[in-house]
N, C-alpha and C. Protein backbone atom coordinates (compact mmCIF):
# COMPACT_ATOMS: atom_id res chain seq x y z
N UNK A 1 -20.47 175.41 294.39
CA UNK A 1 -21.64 175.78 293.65
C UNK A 1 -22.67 176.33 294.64
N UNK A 2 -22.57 177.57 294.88
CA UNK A 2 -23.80 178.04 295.28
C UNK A 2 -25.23 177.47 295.14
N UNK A 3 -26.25 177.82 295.92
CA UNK A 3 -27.41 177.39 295.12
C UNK A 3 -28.60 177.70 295.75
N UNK A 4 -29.34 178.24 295.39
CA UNK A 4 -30.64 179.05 296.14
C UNK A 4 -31.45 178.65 295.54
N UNK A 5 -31.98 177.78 294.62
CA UNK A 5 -33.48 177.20 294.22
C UNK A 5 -33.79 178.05 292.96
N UNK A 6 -32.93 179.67 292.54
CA UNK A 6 -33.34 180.40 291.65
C UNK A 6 -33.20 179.53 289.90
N UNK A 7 -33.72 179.85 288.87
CA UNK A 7 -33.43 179.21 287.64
C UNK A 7 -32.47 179.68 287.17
N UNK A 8 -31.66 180.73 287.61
CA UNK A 8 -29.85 180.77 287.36
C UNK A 8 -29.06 180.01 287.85
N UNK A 9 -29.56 179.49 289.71
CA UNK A 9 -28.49 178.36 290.05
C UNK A 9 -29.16 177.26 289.40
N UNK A 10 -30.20 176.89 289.26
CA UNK A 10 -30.22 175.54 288.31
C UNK A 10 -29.78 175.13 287.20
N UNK A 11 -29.82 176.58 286.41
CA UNK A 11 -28.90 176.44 285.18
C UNK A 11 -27.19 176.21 285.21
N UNK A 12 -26.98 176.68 286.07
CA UNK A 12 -25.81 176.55 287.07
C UNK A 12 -24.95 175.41 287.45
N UNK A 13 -26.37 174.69 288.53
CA UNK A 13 -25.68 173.68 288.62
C UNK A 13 -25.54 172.05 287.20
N UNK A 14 -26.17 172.57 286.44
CA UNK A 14 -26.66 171.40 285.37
C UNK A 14 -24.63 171.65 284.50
N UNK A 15 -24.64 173.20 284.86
CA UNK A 15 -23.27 173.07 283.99
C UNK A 15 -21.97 172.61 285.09
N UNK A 16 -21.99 172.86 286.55
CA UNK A 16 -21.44 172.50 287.00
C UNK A 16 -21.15 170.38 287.13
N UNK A 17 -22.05 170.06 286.62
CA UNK A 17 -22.11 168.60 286.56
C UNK A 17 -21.53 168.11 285.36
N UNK A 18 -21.78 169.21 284.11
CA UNK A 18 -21.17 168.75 282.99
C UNK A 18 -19.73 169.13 282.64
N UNK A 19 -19.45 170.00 283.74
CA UNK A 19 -17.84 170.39 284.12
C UNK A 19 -17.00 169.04 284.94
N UNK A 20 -18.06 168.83 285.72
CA UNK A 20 -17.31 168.19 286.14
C UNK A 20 -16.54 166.46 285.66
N UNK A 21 -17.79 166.18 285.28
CA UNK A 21 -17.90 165.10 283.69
C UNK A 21 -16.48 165.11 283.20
N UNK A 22 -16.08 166.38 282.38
CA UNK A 22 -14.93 166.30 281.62
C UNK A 22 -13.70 166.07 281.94
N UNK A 23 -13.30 166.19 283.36
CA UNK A 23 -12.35 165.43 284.03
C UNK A 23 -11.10 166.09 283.41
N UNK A 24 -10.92 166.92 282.94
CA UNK A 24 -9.75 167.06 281.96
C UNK A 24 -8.30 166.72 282.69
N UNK A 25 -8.01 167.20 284.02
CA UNK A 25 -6.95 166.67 285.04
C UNK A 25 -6.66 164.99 284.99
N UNK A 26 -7.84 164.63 285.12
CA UNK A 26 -7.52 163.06 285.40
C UNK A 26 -7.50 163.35 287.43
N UNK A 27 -8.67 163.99 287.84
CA UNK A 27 -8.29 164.25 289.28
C UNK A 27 -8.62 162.40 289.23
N UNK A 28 -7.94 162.20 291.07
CA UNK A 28 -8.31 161.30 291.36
C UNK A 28 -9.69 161.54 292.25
N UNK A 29 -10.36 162.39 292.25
CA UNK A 29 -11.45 162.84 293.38
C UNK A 29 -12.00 163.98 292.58
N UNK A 30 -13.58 163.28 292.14
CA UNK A 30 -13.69 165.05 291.61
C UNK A 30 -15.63 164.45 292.25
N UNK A 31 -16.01 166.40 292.83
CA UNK A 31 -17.07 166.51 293.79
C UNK A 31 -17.61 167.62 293.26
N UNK A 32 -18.93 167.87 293.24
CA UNK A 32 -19.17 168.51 293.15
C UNK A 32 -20.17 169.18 294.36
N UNK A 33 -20.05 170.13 295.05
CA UNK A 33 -20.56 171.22 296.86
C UNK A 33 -21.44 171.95 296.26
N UNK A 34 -22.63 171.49 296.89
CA UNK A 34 -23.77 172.74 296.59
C UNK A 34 -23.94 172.97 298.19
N UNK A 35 -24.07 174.59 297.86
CA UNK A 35 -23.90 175.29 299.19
C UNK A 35 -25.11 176.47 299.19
N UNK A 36 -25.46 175.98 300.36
CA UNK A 36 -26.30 177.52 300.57
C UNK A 36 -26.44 178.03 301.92
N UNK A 37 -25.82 179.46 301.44
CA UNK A 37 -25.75 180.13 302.73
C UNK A 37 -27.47 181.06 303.56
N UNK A 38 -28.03 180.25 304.63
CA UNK A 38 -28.52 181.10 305.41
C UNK A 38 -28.47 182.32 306.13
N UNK A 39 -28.97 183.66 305.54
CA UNK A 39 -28.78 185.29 305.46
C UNK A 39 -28.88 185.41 307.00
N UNK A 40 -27.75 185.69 308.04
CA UNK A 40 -28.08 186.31 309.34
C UNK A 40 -29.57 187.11 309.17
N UNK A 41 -29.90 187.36 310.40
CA UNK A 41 -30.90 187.95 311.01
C UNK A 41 -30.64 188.89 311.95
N UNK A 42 -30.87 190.38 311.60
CA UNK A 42 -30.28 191.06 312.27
C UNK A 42 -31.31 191.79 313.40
N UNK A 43 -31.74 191.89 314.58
CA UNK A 43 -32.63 192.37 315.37
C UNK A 43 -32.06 193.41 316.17
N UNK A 44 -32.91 194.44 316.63
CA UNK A 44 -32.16 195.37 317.48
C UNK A 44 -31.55 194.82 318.87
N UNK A 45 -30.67 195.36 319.35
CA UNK A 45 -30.16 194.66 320.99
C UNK A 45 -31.30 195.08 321.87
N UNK A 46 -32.19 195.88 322.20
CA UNK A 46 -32.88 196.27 323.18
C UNK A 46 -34.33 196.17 322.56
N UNK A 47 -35.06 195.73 323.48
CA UNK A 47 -36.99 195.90 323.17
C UNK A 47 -37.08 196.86 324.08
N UNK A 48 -38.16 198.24 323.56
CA UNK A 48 -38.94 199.31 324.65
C UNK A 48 -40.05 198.40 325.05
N UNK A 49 -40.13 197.84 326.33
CA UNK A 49 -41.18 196.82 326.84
C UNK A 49 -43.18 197.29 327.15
N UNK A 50 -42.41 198.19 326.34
CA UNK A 50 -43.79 199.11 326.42
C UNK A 50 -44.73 199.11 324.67
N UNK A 51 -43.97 198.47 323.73
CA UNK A 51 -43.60 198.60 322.57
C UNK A 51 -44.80 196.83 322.21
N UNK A 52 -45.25 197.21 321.27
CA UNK A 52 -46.35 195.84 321.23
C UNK A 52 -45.60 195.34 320.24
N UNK A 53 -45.42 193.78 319.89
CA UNK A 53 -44.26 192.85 318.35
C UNK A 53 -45.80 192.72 317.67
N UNK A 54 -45.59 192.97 316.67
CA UNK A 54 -46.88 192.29 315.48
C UNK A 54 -47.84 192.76 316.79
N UNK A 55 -49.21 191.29 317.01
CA UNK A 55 -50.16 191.83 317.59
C UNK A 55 -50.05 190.97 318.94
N UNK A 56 -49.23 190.90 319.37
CA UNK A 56 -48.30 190.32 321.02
C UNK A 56 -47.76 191.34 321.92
N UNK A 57 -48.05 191.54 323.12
CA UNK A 57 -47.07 192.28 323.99
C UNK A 57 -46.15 191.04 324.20
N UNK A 58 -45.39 191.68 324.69
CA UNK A 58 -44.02 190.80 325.40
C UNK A 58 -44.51 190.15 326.26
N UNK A 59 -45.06 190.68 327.34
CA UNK A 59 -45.61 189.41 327.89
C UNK A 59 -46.60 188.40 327.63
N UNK A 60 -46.88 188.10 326.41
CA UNK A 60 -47.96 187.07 325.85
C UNK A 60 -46.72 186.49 325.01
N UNK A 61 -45.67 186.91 324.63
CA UNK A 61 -44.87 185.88 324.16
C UNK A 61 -44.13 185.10 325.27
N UNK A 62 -43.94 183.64 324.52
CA UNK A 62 -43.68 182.73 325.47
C UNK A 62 -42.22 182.04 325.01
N UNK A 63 -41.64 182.98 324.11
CA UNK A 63 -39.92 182.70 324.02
C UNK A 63 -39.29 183.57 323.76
N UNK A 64 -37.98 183.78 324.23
CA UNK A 64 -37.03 184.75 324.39
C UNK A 64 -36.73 184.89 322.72
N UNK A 65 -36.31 186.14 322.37
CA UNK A 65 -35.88 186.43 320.89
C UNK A 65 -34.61 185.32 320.80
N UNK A 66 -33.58 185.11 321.74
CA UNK A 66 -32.41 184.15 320.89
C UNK A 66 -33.52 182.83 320.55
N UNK A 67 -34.05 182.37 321.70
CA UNK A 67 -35.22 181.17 321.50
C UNK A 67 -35.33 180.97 320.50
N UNK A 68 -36.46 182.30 319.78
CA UNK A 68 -37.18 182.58 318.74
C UNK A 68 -36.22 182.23 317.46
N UNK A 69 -35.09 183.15 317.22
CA UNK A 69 -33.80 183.32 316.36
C UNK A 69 -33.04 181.96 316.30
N UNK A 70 -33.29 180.76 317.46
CA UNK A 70 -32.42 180.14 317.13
C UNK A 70 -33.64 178.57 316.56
N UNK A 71 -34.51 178.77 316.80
CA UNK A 71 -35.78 177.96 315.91
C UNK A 71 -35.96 178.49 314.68
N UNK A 72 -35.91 179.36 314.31
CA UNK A 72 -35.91 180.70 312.38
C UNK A 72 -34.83 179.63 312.35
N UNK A 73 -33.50 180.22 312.99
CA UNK A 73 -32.37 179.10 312.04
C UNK A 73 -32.58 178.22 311.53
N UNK A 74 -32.47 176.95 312.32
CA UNK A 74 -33.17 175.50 312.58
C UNK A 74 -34.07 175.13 311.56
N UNK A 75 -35.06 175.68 311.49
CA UNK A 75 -36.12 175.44 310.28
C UNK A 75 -35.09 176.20 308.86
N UNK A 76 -34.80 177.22 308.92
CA UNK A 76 -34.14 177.60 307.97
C UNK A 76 -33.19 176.62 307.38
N UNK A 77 -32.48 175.90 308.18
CA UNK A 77 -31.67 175.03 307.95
C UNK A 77 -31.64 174.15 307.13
N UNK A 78 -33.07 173.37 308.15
CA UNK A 78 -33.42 172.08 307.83
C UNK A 78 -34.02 172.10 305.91
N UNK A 79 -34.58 173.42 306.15
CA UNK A 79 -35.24 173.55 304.48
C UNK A 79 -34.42 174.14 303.51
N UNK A 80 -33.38 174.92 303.85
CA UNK A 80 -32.14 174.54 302.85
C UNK A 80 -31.44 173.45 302.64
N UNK A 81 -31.43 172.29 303.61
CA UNK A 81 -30.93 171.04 303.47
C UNK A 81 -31.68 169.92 302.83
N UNK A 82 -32.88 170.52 302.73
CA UNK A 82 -33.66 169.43 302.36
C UNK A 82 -34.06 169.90 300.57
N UNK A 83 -33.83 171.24 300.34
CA UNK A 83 -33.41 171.89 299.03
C UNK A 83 -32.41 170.71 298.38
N UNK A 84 -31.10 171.37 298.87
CA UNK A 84 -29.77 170.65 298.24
C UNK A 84 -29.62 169.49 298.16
N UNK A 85 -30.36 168.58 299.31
CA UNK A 85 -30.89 167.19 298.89
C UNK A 85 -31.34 167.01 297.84
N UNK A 86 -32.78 167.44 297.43
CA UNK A 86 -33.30 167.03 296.30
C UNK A 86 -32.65 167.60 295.04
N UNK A 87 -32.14 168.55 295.05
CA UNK A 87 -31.34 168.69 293.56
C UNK A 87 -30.13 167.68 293.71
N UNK A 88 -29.41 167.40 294.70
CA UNK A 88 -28.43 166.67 294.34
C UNK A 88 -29.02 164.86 294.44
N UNK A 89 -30.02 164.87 294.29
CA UNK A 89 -30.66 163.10 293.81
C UNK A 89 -30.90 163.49 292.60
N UNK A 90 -31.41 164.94 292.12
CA UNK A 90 -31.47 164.75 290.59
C UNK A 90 -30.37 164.29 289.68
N UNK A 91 -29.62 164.75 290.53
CA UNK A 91 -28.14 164.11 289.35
C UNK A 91 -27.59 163.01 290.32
N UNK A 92 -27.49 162.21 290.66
CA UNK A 92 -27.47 161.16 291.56
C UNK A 92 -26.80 160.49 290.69
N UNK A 93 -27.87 159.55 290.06
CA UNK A 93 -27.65 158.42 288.61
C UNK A 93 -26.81 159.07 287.93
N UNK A 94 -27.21 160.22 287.26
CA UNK A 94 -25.93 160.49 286.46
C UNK A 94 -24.60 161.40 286.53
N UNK A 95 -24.26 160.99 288.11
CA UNK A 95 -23.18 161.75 288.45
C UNK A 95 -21.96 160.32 288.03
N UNK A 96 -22.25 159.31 288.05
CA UNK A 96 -21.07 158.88 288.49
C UNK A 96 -20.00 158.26 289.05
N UNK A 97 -18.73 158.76 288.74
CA UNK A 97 -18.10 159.21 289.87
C UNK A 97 -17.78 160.47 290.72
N UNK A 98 -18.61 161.39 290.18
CA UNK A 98 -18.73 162.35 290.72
C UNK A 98 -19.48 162.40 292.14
N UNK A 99 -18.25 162.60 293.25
CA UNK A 99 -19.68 162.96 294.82
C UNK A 99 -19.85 164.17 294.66
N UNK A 100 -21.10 163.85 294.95
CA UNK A 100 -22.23 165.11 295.36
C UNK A 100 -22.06 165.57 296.55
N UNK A 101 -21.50 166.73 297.62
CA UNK A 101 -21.79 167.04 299.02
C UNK A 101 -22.43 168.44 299.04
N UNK A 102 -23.73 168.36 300.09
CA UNK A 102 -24.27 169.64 300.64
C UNK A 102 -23.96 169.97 301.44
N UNK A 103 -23.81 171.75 301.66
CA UNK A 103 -23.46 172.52 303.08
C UNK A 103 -24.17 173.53 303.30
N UNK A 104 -24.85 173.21 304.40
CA UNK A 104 -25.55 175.23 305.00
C UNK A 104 -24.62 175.47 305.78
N UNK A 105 -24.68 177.06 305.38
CA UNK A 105 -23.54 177.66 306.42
C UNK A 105 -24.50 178.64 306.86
N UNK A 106 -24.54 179.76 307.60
CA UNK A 106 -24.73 180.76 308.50
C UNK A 106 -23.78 181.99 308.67
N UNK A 107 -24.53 183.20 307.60
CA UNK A 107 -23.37 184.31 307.48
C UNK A 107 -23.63 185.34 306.30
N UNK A 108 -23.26 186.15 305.64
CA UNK A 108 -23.15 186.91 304.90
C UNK A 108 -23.00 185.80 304.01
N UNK A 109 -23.55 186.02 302.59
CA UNK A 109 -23.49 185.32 302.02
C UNK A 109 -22.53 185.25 301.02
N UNK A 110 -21.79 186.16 300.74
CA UNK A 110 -20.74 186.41 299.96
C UNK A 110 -19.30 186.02 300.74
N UNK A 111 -19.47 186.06 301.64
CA UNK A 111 -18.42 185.72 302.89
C UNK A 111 -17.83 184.58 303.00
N UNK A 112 -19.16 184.26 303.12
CA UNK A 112 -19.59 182.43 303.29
C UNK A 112 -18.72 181.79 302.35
N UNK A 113 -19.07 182.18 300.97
CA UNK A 113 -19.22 181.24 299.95
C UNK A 113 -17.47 181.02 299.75
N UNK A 114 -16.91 182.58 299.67
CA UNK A 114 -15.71 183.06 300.11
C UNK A 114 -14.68 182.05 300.35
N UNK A 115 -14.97 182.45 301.69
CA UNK A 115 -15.02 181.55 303.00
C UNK A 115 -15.02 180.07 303.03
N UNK A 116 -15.85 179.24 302.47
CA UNK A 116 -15.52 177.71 301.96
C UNK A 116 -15.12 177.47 300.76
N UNK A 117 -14.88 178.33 300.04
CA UNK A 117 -13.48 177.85 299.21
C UNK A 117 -12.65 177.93 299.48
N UNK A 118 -12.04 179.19 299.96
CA UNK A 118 -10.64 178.62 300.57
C UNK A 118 -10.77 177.71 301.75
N UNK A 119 -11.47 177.29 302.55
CA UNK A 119 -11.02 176.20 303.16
C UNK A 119 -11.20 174.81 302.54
N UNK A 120 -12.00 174.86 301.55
CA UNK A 120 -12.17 173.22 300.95
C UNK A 120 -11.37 173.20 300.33
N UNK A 121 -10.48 174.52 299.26
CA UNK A 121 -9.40 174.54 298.30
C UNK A 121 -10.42 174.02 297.31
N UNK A 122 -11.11 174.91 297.22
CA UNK A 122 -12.34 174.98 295.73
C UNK A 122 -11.32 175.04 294.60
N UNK A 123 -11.67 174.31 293.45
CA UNK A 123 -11.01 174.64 292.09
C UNK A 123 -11.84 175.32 291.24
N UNK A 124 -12.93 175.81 291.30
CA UNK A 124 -14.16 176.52 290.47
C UNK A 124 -14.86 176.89 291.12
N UNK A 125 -15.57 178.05 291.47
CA UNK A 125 -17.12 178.74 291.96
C UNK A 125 -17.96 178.97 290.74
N UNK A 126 -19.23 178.11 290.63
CA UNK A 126 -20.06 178.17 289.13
C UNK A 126 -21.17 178.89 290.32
N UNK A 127 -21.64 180.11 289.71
CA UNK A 127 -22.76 180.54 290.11
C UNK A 127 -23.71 181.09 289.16
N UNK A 128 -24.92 181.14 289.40
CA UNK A 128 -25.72 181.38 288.87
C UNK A 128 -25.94 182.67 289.13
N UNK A 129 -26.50 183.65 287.48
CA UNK A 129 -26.78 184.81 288.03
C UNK A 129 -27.42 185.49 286.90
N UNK A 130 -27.89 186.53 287.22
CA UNK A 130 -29.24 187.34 286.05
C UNK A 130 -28.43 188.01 285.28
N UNK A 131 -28.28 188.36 284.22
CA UNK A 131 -28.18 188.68 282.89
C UNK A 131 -28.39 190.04 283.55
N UNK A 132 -27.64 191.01 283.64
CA UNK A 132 -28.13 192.81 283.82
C UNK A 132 -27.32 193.46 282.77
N UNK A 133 -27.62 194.89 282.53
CA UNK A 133 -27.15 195.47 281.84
C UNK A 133 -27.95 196.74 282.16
N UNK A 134 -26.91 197.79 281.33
CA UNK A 134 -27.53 199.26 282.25
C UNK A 134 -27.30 199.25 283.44
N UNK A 135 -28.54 200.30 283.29
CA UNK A 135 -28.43 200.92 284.50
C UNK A 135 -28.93 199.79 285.87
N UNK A 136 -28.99 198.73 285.43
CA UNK A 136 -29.79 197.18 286.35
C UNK A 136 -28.42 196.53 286.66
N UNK A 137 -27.37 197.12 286.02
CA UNK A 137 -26.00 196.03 286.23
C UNK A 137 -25.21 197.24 287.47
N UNK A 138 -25.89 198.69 287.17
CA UNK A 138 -24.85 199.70 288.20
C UNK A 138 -25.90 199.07 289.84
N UNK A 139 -26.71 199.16 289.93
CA UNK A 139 -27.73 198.83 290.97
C UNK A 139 -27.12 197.55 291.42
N UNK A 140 -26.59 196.10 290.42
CA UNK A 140 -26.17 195.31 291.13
C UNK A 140 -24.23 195.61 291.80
N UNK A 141 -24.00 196.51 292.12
CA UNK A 141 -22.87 196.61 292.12
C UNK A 141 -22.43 195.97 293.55
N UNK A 142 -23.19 195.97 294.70
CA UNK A 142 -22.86 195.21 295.67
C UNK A 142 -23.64 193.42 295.80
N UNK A 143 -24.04 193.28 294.45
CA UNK A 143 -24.49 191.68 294.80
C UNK A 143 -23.77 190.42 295.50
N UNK A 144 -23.64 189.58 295.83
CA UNK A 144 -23.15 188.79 295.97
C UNK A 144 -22.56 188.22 294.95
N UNK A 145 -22.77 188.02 293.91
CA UNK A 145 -22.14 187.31 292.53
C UNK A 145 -20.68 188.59 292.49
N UNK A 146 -21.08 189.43 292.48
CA UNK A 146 -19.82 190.53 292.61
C UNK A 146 -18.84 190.50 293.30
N UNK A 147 -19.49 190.49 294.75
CA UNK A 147 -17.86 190.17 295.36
C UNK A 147 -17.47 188.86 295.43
N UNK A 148 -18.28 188.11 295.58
CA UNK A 148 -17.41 186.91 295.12
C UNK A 148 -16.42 186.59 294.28
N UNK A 149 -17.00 187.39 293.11
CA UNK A 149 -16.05 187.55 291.82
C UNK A 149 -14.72 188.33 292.39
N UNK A 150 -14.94 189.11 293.28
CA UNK A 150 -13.75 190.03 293.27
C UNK A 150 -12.79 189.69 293.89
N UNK A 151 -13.30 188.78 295.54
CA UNK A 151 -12.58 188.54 296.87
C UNK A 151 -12.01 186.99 296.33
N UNK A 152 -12.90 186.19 295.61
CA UNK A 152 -12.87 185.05 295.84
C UNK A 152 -11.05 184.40 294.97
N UNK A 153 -9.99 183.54 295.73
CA UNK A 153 -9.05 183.21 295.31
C UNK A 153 -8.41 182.19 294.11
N UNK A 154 -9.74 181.72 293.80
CA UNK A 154 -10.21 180.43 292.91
C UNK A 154 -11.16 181.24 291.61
N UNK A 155 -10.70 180.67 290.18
CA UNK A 155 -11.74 181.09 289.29
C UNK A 155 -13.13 181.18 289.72
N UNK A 156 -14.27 182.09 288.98
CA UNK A 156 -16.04 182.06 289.72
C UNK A 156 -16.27 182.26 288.16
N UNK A 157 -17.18 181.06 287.50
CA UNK A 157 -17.86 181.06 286.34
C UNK A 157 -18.92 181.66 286.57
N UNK A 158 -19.48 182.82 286.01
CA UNK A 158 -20.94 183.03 285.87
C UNK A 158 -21.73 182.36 285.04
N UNK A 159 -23.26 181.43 285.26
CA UNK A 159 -24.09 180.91 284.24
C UNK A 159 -25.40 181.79 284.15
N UNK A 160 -25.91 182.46 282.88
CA UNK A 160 -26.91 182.89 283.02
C UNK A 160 -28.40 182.44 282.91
């Protein structure tokens, strides 16, 4: 289950909980993964040192760009983790036996998501996503909900 804080993944995940509820297998293990992937950061390889950042020369900054890039992560992290925390105490009580596990990953986000299903051996991708049509559905043609849908090896429910 994807999940970015938007009111499509919340709608999202409320059905992913009531999916999971129904048990219809009789698994002996049923979980439900809210995941959210942190968007790389892409910076040029070279600074012209002659070149002012915002209202800093280079030499008034006092950390190297990976420095910089690898504290953005870090906080990025920590506040997507602390996201997927609190939605997954909302359903806490009434999960269950259902476990709840969160994951940040780091990557393209369609990749990602991809990407940990086949290694967890996902049985469902429920994502959340906007209602388009027209000429708003040709514009989304490279979204993430898209290729997921396309690449991904495991069913992907859309919730709107």
């Amino acid at each position: 289950m994807p999940y970015d804080g938007s009111r499509p993944a919340n709608h999202a995940v409320k059905h992913a909980f009531n999916i999971a509820k129904i048990d219809l297998l009789q698994a002996t293990t049923r979980e439900v993964n809210l995941l959210y992937v942190v968007q790389e950061i892409h910076v040029p390889p070279n600074f012209d040192y002659g070149v002012r950042l915002y209202s800093y020369s280079l030499q008034e900054l006092t950390k190297t760009t990976p420095e910089y890039i690898k504290e953005v992560y870090h906080d990025l992290n920590n506040k997507a983790m602390d996201m997927l925390k609190t939605k997954s105490r909302e359903y806490l009580k009434e999960s269950g036996e259902i476990a709840i596990k969160t994951h940040v990953l780091l990557g393209d986000p369609a990749d990602k998501i991809i990407e940990f299903a086949n290694d967890e051996n996902i049985d469902l991708i429920i994502m959340g996503n906007v209602g388009l049509g027209g000429v708003s559905r040709i514009k989304a043609l490279d979204s993430v909900s898209r290729r997921v849908s396309e690449m991904a090896s495991c069913p992907v429910l859309f919730v709107h």
